[in-house]
C-alpha atoms as a PDB file:
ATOM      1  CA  UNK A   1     239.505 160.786 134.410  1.00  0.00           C
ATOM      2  CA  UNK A   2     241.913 161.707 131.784  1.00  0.00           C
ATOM      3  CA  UNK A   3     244.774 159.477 131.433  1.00  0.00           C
ATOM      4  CA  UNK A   4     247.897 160.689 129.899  1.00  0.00           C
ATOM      5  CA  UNK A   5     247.906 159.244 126.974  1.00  0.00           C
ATOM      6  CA  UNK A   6     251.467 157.915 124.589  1.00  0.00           C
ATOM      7  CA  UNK A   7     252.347 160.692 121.920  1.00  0.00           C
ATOM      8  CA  UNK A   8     252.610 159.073 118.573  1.00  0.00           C
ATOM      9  CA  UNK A   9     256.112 160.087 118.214  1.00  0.00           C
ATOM     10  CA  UNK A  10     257.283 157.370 121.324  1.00  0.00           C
ATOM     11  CA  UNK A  11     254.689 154.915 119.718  1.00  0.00           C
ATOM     12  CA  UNK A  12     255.990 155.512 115.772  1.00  0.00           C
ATOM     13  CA  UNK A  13     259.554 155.200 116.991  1.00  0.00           C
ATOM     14  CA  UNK A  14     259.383 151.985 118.910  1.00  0.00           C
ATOM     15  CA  UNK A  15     257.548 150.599 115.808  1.00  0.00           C
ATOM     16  CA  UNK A  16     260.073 152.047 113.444  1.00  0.00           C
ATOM     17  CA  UNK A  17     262.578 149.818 115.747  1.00  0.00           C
ATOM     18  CA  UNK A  18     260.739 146.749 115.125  1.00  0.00           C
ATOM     19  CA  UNK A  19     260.340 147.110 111.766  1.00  0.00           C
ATOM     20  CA  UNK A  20     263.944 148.203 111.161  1.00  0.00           C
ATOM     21  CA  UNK A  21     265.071 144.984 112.962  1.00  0.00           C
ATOM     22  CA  UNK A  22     262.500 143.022 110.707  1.00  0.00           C
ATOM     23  CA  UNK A  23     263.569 144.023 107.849  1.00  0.00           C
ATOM     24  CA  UNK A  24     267.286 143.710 108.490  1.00  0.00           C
ATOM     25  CA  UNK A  25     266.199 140.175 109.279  1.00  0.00           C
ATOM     26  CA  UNK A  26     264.753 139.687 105.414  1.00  0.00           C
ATOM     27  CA  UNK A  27     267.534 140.663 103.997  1.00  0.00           C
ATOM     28  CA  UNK A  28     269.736 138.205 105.736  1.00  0.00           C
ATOM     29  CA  UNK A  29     267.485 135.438 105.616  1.00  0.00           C
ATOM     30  CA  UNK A  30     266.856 136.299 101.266  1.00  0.00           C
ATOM     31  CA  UNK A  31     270.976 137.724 101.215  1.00  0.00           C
ATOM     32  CA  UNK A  32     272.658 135.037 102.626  1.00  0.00           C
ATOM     33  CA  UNK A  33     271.835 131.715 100.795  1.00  0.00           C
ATOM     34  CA  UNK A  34     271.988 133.212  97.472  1.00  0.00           C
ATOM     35  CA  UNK A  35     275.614 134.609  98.383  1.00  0.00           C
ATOM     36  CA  UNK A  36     276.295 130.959  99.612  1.00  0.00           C
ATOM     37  CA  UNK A  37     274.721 129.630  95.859  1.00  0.00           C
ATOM     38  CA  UNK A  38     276.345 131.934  93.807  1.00  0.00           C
ATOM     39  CA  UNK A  39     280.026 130.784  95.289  1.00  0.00           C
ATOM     40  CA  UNK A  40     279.364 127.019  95.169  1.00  0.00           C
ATOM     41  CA  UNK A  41     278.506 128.039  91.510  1.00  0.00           C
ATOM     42  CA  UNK A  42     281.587 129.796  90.897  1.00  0.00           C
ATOM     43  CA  UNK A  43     283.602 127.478  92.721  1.00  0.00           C
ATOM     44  CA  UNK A  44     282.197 124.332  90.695  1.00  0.00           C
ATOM     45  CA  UNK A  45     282.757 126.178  87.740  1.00  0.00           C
ATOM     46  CA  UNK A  46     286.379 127.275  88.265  1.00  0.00           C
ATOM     47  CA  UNK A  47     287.245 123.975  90.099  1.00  0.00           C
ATOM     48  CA  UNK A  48     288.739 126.055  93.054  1.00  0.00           C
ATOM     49  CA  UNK A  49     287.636 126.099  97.299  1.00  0.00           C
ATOM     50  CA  UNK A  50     284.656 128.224  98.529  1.00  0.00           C
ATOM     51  CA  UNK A  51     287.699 131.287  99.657  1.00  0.00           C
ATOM     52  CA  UNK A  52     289.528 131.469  96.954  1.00  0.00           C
ATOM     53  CA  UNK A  53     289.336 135.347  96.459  1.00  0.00           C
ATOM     54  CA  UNK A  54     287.939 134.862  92.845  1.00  0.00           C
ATOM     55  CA  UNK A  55     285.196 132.555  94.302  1.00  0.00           C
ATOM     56  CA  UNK A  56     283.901 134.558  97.393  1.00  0.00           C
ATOM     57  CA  UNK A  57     284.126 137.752  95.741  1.00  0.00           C
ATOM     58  CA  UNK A  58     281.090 137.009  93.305  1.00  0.00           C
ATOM     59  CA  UNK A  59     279.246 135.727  96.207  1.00  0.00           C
ATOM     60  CA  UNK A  60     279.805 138.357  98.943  1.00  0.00           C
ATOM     61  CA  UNK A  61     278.838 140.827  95.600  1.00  0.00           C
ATOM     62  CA  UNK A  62     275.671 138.597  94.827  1.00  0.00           C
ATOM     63  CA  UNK A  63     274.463 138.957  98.927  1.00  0.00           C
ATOM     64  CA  UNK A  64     275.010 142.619  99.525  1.00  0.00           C
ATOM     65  CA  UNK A  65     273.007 143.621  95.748  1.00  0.00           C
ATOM     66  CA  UNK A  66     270.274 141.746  96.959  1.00  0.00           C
ATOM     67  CA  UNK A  67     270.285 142.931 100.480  1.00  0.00           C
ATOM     68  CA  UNK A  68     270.182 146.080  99.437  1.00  0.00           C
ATOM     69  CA  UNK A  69     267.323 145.191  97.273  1.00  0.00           C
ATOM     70  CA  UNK A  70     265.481 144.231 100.018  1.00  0.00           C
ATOM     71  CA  UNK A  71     266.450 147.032 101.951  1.00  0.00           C
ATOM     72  CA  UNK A  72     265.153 149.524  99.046  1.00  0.00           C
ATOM     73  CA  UNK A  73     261.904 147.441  98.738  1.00  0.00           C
ATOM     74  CA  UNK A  74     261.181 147.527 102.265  1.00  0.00           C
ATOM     75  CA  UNK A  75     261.866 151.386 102.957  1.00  0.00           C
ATOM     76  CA  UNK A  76     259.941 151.868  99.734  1.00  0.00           C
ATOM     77  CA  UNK A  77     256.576 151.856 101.291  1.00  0.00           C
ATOM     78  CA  UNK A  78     253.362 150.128 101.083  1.00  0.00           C
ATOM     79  CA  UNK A  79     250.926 150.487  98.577  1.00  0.00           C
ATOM     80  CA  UNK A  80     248.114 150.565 101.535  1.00  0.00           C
ATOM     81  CA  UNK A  81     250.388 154.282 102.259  1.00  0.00           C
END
């Protein structure tokens, strides 16, 4: 009659896993073209190639600030909690 039933820890954590791999997907998809953007910028401006240190820098900077933007929003909450 009674079936055992899934604790909400097991169920929580395999959600938390999804989620986790969700958002890490966000913040490549949003990260990496504006990376990308911000070194053809640079790299028009300056007149040098896409890895020249002085061009990639600003772009690898620009990608991990707003990864970790997304990451912050995401781990923030949701207003619903």
């Amino acid at each position: 009659m009674d079936q055992p039933r899934e604790s909400s820890s097991e169920s929580s954590l395999t959600e938390s896993g999804d989620s986790t791999r969700t958002i890490v997907g966000y913040a490549l998809l949003f990260s990496i073209p504006v990376g990308v953007g911000v070194a053809a910028g640079v790299s028009r401006a300056t007149g040098e190639g896409l890895l020249a240190p002085s061009v990639a820098l600003p772009g690898v900077v620009a990608a991990i600030g707003v990864c970790l933007f997304v990451f912050a929003v995401s781990y923030g909450g949701t207003p619903e909690h």
